[in-house]
Protein backbone atom coordinates (compact mmCIF):
# COMPACT_ATOMS: atom_id res chain seq x y z
CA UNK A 1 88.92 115.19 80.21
CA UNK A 2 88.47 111.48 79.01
CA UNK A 3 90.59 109.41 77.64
CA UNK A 4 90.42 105.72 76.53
CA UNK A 5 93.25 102.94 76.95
CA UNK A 6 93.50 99.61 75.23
CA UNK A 7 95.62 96.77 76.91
CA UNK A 8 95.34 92.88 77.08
CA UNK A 9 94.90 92.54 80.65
CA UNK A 10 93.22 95.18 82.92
CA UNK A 11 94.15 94.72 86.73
CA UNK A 12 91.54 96.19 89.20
CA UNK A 13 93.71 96.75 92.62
CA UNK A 14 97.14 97.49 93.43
CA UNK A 15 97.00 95.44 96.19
CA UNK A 16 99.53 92.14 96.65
CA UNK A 17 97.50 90.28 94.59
CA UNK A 18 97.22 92.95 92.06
CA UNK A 19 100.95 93.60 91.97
CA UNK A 20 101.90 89.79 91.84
CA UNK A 21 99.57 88.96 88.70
CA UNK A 22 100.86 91.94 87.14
CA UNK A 23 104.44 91.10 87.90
CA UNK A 24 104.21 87.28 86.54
CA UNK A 25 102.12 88.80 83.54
CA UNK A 26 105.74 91.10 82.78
CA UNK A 27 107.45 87.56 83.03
CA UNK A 28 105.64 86.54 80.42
CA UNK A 29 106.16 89.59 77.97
CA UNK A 30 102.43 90.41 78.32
CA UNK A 31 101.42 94.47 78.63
CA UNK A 32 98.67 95.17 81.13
CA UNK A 33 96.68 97.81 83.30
CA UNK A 34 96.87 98.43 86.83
CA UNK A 35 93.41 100.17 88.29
CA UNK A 36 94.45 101.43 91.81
CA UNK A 37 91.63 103.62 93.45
CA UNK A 38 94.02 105.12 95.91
CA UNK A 39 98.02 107.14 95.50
CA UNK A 40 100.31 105.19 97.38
CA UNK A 41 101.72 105.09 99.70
CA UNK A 42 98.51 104.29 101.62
CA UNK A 43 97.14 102.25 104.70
CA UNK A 44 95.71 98.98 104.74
CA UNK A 45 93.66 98.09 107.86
CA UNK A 46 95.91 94.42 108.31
CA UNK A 47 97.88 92.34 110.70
CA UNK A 48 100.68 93.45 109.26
CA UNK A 49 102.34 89.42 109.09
CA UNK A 50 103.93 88.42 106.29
CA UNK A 51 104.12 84.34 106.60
CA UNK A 52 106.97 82.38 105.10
CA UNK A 53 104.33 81.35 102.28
CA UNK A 54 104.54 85.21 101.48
CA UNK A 55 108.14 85.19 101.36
CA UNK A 56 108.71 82.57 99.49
CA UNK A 57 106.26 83.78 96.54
CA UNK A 58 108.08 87.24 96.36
CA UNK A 59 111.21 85.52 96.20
CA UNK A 60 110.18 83.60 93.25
CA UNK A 61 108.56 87.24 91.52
CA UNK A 62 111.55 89.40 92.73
CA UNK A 63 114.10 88.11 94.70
CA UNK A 64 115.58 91.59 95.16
CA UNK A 65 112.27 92.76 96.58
CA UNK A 66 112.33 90.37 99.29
CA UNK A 67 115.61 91.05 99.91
CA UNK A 68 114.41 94.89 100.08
CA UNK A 69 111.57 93.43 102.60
CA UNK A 70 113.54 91.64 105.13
CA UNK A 71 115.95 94.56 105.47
CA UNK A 72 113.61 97.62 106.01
CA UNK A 73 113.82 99.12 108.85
CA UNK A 74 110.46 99.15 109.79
CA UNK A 75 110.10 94.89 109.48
CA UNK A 76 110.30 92.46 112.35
CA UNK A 77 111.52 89.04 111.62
CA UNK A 78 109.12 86.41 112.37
CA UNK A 79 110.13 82.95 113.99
CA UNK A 80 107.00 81.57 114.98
CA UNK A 81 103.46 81.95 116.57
CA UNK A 82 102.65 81.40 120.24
CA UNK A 83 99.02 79.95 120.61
CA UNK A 84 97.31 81.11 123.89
CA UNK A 85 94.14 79.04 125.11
CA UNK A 86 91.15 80.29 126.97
CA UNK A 87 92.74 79.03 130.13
CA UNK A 88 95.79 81.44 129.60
CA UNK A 89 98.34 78.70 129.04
CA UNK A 90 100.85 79.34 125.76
CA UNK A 91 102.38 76.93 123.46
CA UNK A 92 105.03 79.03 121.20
CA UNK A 93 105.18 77.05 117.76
CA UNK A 94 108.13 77.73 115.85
CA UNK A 95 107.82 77.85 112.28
CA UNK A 96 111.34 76.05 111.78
CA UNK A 97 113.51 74.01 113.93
CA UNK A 98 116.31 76.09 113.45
CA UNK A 99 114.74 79.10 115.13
CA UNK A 100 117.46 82.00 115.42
CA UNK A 101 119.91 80.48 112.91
CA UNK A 102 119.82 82.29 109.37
CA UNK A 103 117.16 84.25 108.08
CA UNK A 104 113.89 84.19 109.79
CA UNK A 105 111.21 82.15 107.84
CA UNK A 106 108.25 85.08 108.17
CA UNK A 107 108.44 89.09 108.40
CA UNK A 108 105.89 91.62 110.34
CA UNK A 109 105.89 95.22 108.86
CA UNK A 110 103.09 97.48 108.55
CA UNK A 111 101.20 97.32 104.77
CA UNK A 112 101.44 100.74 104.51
CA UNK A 113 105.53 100.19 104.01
CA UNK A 114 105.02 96.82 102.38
CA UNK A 115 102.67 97.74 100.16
CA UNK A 116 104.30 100.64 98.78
CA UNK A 117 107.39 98.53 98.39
CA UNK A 118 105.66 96.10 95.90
CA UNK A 119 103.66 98.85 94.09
CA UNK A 120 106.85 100.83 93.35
CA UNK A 121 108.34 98.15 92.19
CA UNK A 122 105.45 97.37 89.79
CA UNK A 123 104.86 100.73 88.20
CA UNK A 124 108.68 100.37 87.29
CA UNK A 125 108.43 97.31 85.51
CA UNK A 126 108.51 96.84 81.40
CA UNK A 127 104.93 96.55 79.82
CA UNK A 128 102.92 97.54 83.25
CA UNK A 129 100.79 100.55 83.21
CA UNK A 130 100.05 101.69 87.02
CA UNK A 131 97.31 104.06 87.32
CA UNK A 132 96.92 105.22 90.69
CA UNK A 133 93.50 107.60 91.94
CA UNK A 134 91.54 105.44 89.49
CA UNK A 135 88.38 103.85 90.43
CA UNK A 136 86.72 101.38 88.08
CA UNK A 137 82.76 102.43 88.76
CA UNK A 138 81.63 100.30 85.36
CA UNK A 139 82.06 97.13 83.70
CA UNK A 140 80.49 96.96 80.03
CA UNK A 141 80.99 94.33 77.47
CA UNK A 142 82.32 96.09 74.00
CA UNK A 143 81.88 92.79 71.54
CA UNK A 144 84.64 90.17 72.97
CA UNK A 145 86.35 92.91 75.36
CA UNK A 146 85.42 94.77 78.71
CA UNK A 147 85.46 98.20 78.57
CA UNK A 148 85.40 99.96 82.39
CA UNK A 149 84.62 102.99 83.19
CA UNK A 150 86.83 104.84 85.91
CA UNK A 151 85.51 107.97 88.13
CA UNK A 152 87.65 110.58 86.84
CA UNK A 153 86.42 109.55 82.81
CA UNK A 154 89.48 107.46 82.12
CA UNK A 155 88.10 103.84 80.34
CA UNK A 156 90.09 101.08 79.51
CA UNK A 157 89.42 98.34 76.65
CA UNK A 158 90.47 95.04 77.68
CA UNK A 159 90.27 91.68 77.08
CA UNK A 160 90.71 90.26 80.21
CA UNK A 161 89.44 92.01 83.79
CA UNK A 162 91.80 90.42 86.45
CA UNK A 163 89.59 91.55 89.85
CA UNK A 164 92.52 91.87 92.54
CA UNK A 165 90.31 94.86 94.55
CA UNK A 166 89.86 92.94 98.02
CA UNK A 167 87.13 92.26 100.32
CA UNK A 168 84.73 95.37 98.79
CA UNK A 169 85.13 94.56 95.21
CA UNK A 170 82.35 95.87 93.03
CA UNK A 171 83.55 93.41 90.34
CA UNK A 172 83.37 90.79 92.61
CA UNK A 173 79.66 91.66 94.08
CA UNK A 174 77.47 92.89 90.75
CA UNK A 175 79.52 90.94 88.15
CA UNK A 176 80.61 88.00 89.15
CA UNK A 177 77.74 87.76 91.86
CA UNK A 178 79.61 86.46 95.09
CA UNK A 179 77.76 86.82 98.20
CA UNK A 180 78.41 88.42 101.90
CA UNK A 181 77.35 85.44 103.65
CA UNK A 182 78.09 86.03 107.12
CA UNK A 183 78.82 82.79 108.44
CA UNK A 184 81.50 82.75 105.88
CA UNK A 185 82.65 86.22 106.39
CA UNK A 186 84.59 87.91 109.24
CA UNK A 187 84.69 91.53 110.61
CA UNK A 188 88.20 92.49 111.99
CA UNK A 189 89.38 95.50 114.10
CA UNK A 190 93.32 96.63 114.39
CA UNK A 191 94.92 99.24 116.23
CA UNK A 192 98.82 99.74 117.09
CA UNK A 193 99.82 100.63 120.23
CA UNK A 194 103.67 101.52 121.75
CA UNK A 195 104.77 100.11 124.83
CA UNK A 196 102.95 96.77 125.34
CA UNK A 197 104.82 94.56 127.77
CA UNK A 198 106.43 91.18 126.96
CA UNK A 199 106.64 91.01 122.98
CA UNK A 200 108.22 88.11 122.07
CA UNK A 201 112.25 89.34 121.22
CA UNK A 202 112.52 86.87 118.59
CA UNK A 203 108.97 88.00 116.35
CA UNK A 204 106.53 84.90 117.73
CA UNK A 205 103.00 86.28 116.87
CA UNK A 206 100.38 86.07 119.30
CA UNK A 207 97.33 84.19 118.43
CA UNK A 208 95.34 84.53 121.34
CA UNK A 209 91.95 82.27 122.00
CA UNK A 210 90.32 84.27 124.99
CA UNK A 211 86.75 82.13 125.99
CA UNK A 212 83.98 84.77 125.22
CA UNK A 213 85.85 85.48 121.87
CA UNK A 214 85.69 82.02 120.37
CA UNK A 215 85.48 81.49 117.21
CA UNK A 216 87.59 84.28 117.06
CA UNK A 217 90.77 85.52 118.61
CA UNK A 218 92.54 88.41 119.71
CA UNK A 219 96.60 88.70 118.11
CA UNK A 220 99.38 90.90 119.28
CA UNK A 221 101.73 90.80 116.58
CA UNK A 222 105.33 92.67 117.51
CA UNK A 223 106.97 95.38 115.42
CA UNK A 224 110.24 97.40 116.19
CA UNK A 225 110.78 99.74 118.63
CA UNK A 226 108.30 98.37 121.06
CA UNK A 227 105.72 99.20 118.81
CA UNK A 228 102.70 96.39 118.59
CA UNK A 229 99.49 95.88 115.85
CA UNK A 230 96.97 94.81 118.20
CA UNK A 231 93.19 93.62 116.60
CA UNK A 232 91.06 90.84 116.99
CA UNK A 233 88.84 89.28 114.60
CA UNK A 234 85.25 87.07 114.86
CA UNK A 235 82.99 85.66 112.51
CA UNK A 236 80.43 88.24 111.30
CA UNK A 237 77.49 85.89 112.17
CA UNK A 238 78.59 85.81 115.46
CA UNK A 239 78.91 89.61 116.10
CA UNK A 240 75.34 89.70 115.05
CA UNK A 241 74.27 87.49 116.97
CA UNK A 242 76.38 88.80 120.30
CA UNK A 243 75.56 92.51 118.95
CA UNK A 244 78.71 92.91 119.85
CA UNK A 245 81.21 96.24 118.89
CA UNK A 246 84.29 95.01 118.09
CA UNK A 247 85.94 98.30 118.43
CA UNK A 248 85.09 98.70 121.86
CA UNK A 249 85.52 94.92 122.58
CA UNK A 250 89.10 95.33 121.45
CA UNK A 251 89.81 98.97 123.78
CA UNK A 252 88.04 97.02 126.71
CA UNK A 253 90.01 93.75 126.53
CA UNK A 254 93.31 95.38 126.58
CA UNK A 255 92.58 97.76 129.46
CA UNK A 256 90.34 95.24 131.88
CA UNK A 257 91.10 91.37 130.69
CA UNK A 258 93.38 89.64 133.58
CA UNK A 259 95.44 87.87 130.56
CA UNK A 260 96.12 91.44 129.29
CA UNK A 261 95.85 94.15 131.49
CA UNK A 262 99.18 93.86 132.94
CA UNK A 263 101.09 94.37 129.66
CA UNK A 264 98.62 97.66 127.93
CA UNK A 265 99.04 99.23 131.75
CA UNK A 266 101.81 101.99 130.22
CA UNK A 267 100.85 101.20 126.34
CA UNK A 268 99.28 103.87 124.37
CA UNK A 269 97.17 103.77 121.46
CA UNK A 270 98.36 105.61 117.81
CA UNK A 271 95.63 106.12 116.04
CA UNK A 272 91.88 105.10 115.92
CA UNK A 273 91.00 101.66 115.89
CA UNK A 274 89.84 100.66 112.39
CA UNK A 275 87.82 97.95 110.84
CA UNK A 276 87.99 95.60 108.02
CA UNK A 277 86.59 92.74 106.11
CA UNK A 278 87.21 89.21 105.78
CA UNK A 279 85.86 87.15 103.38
CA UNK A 280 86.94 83.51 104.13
CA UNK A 281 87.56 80.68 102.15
CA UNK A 282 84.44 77.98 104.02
CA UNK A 283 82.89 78.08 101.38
CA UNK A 284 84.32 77.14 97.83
CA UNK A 285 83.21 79.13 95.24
CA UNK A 286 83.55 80.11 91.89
CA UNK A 287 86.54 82.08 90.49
CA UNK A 288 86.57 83.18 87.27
CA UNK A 289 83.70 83.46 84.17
CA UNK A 290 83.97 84.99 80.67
CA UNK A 291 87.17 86.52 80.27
CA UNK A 292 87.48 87.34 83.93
CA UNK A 293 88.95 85.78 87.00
CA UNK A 294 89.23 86.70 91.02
CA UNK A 295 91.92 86.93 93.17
CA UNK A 296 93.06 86.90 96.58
CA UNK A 297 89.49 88.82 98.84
CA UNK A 298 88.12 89.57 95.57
CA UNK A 299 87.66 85.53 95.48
CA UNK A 300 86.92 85.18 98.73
CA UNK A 301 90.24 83.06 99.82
CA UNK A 302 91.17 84.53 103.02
CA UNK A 303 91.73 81.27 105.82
CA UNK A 304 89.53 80.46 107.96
CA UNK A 305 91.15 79.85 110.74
CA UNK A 306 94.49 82.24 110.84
CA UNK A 307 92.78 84.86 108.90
CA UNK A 308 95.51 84.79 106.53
CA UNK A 309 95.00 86.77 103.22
CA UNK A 310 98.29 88.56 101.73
CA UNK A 311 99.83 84.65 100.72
CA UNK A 312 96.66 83.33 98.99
CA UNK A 313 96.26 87.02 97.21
CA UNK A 314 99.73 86.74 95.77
CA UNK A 315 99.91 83.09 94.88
CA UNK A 316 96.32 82.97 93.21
CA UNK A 317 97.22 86.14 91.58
CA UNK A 318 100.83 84.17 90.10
CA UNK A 319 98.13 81.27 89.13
CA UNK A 320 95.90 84.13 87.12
CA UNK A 321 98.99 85.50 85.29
CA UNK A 322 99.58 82.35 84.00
CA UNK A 323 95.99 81.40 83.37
CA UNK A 324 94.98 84.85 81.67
CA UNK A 325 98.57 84.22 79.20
CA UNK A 326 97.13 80.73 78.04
CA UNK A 327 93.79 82.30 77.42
CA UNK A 328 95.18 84.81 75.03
CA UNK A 329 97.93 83.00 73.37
CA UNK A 330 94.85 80.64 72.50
CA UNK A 331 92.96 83.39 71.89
CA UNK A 332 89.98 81.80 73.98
CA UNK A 333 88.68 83.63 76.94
CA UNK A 334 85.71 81.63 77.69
CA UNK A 335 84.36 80.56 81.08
CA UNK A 336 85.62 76.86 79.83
CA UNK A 337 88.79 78.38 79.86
CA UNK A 338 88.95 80.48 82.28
CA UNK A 339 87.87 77.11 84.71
CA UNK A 340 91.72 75.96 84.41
CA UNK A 341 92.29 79.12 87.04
CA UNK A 342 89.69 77.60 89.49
CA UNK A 343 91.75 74.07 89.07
CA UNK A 344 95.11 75.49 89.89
CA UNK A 345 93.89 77.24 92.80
CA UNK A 346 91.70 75.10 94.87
CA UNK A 347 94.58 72.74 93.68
CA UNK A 348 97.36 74.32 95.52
CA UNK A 349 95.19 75.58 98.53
CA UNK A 350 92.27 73.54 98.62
CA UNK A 351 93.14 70.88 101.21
CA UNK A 352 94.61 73.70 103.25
CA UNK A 353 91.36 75.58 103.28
CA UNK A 354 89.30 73.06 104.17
CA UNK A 355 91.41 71.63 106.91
CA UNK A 356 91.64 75.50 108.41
CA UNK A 357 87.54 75.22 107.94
CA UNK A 358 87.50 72.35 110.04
CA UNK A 359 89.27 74.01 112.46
CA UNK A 360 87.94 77.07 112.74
CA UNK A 361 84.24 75.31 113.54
CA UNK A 362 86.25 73.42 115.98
CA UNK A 363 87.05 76.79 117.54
CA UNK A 364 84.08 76.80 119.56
CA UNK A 365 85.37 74.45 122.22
CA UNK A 366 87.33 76.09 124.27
CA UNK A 367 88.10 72.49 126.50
CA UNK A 368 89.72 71.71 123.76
CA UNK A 369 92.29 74.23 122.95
CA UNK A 370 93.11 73.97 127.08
CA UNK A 371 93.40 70.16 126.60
CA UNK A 372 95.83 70.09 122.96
CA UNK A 373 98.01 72.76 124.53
CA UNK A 374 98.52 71.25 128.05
CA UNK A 375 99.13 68.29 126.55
CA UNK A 376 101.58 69.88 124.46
CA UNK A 377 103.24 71.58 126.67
CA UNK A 378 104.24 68.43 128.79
CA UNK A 379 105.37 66.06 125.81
CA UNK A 380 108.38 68.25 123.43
CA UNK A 381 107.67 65.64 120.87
CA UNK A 382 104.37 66.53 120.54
CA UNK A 383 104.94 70.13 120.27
CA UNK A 384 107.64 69.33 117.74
CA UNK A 385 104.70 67.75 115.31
CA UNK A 386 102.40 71.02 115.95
CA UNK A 387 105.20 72.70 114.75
CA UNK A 388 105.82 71.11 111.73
CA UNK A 389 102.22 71.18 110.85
CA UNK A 390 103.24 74.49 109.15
CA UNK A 391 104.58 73.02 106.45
CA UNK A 392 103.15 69.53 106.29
CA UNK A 393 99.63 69.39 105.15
CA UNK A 394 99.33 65.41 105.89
CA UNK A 395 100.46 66.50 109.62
CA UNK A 396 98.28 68.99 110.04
CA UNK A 397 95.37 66.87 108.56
CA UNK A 398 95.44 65.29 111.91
CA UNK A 399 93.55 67.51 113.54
CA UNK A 400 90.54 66.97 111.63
CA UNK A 401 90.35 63.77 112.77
CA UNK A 402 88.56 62.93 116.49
CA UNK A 403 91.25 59.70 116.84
CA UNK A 404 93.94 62.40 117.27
CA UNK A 405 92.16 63.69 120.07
CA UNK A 406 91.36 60.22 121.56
CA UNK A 407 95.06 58.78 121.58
CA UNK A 408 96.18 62.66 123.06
CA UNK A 409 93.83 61.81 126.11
CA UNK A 410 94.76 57.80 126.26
CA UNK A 411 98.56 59.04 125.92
CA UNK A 412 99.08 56.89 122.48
CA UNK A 413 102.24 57.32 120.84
CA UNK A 414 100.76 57.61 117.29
CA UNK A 415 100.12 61.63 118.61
CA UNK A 416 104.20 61.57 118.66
C-alpha cells in the first residue's frame, strides 16, 4: 500500500543529529518528518562517549532528557581522558578542575540506550512525525519541493530534505555529491568486553597512541559493572596502505600487546567485533544546496583527531533547525540561502576542526607524544594548561604552533 505525506521539513535519520534538528524545529512551532530506516531501539557501532559538548547541547534541547541521561543506569560519568603515548607513559587530563565535586562534565553509555532515549523523546513531541522502518531509496524534485521515495511505498512531499543519515548517506553521496576520500575518512572497529583490568573508577577515557597504530589509536572507554567498549580507529588511507584488518588488529592487540595483555588476561568478549565509518572533518566542504542541508556524518564533520561525532551531529543539526525556519518564513530555499547554514557551522566549529586536523597529521610522530607527555608529567602546571585546552580554543591553538614545542624542550615558562 502507498501512501503520500506532505510536511515542511523532511528529516532523513533518527540519529542525534536527526533528533536534535527535529527537536529545535518543535521549538520553533514548525511540523516535520522523521525518516528512520531502522525500529528502535537499535545498535550503533560507537564509542559510546558522550563529551560535555554533548551534554551541554541536550541540556539546552531538553533539560529533562539530560537529566534522564546522567541518571540511567546503564551511564558512566565521565571526568576526563587519560592520553597514553607509544612509550606507555599516561597523562590523565581532567576535563574540569573540580574533578569529583558535582556532576561529572561528560557521560559514557552505550548508543543503543542513548539513542533510544532521544528518539522516544522525539516521536513524543508536538508537530514531529517519527517514522521508523522507513528507508528513503529516492530523491525527486516535484516543482519547488522534494518528493522521496521510501522502500516500503511511503513518499513524502517536502520542502526542505534535512540529511541527518550518517556516514552511508545516499543523500549525501548521489545528491549532494560528497566524496569517500580516504585520506579524509577513517574505518573504526568496537567491541565490548567484561572484566578488563584497571578502568579508571572515576570514568577517564582511554585514548591510547600505541607506535604501529599511529595516526590512529586504540580507546578503552569504561562502562558499569566492569563492563568496557574497546575499538580502535585509523585513517582509511592508511589501512590500505598497511592492508591491514582492523578487526583482527583489535582481537590481537588486546590478547598479545605488553601495554595490554595484562588487563584482557580474564576479559571476555560480548559480541562480534563490528566496524564503522568515519568521515572526518580535514577537509571543509560544502553543506547544504537547494533546499537541502547536511548534518553531523552526513556532512562529513566527525574530528579528526578524537574521532568525535555525536556533539558536532547535534549542534549542526540545532544550527539547521534554525537555518531551515529562516528559509521558510522567507519563503526562499535557495542554495544562497541555504549558505547561512555553512556560515554558522564552520563558524562555531571551524577553528576547532582545523586545529584537531593539525593534530591529527602531527600524529605520526610518535617522539613527540613521548616528549609532550613526559614533559607533562614532571611540570603540574603544564598539565593544568593541557587540561584546560578542553575548553579553551586559544589554549589549545598552541599546539599547532612548533614554538610550543621549542620552549617545552628549552624549559620556557611561556609553556606554563
Amino acid at each position: 500500500m502507498s501512501a503520500a505525506i506532505s510536511t515542511d521539513v523532511c528529516i532523513i535519520g533518527g540519529g542525534p543529529g536527526g533528533c536534535a534538528t527535529a527537536l529545535q524545529l518543535a521549538r520553533h512551532g514548525r511540523a516535520c518528518v522523521v525518516l528512520e530506516k531502522s525500529t528502535f531501539p537499535r545498535d550503533k557501532v560507537c564509542g559510546d562517549a558522550l563529551s560535555g559538548k554533548v551534554m551541554r547541547t541536550l541540556e539546552r534541547l531538553d533539560p529533562q532528557l539530560a537529566m534522564a541521561v546522567k541518571a540511567e543506569s546503564a551511564a558512566m560519568p565521565s571526568w576526563g581522558v587519560t592520553f597514553v603515548a607509544p612509550s606507555g607513559r599516561a597523562l590523565r587530563v581532567p576535563f574540569s578542575r573540580n574533578t569529583g565535586l558535582g556532576e561529572a562534565p561528560g557521560v559514557i553509555l552505550p548508543r543503543s540506550r542513548f539513542d533510544d532515549l532521544l528518539f522516544q523523546r522525539t516521536k513524543d513531541t508536538n508537530a514531529v512525525t517519527c517514522l521508523e522502518n522507513h528507508t528513503a531509496k529516492r530523491f525527486d524534485r516535484s516543482g519547488a519541493d522534494w518528493r522521496i521515495s521510501c522502500t516500503n511505498g511511503v513518499s513524502v512531499q517536502a520542502r526542505l530534505v534535512i540529511d541527518a543519515s550518517g556516514a552511508n548517506s545516499h543523500f549525501a553521496r548521489n545528491v549532494a555529491h560528497l566524496p569517500m576520500e580516504p585520506e579524509h575518512h577513517a574505518a573504526g572497529v568496537r567491541a565490548y568486553f567484561n572484566g578488563v583490568r584497571d578502568l579508571d573508577p572515576q570514568g577517564f577515557i582511554e585514548l591510547i597512541f600505541l607506535k604501529d597504530l599511529l595516526p590512529g589509536y586504540l580507546w578503552v572507554f569504561p562502562l558499569p559493572g566492569g563492563r568496557a567498549n574497546v575499538g580502535l580507529g585509523l585513517r582509511s588511507d592508511m589501512v590500505r596502505k598497511r592492508r591491514v584488518d582492523l578487526r583482527t588488529l583489535l582481537l590481537q592487540l588486546v590478547q598479545e600487546h605488553p601495554q595490554l595483555k595484562a588487563r584482557f588476561t580474564e576479559a571476555k568478549m560480548e559480541g562480534p567485533v563490528q566496524g564503522m565509518g568515519l568521515p572526518l572533518a580535514s577537509k571543509r566542504r560544502s553543506l547544504s544546496g537547494k533546499s537541502y542541508l547536511l548534518v553531523g556524518d552526513a556532512g562529513h564533520l566527525i574530528d579528526p583527531f578524537t574521532g568525535e561525532g555525536i556533539s558536532h551531529a547535534m549542534i549542526s543539526g540545532v544550527y539547521a533547525a534554525d537555518v531551515a525556519e529562516d528559509m521558510l518564513s522567507h519563503g526562499d530555499t535557495s542554495a544562497a540561502f541555504a549558505e547561512r547554514y555553512d556560515e554558522r557551522v564552520w563558524k562555531r566549529l571551524g577553528k576547532e576542526l582545523s586545529i584537531s586536523t593539525r593534530l591529527q597529521r602531527m600524529a605520526h610522530k610518535a617522539w613527540l607524544f613521548d616528549f609532550v607527555v613526559d614533559r607533562a608529567n614532571k611540570n603540574p602546571a603544564l598539565a593544568d594548561m593541557i587540561s584546560s585546552m578542553f575548553t579553551d580554543l586559544d589554549l589549545r591553538e598552541k599546539l599547532k604552533k612548533p614554538g610550543f614545542y621549542m620552549d617545552l624542550l628549552l624549559g620556557r615558562s611561556s609553556v606554563t
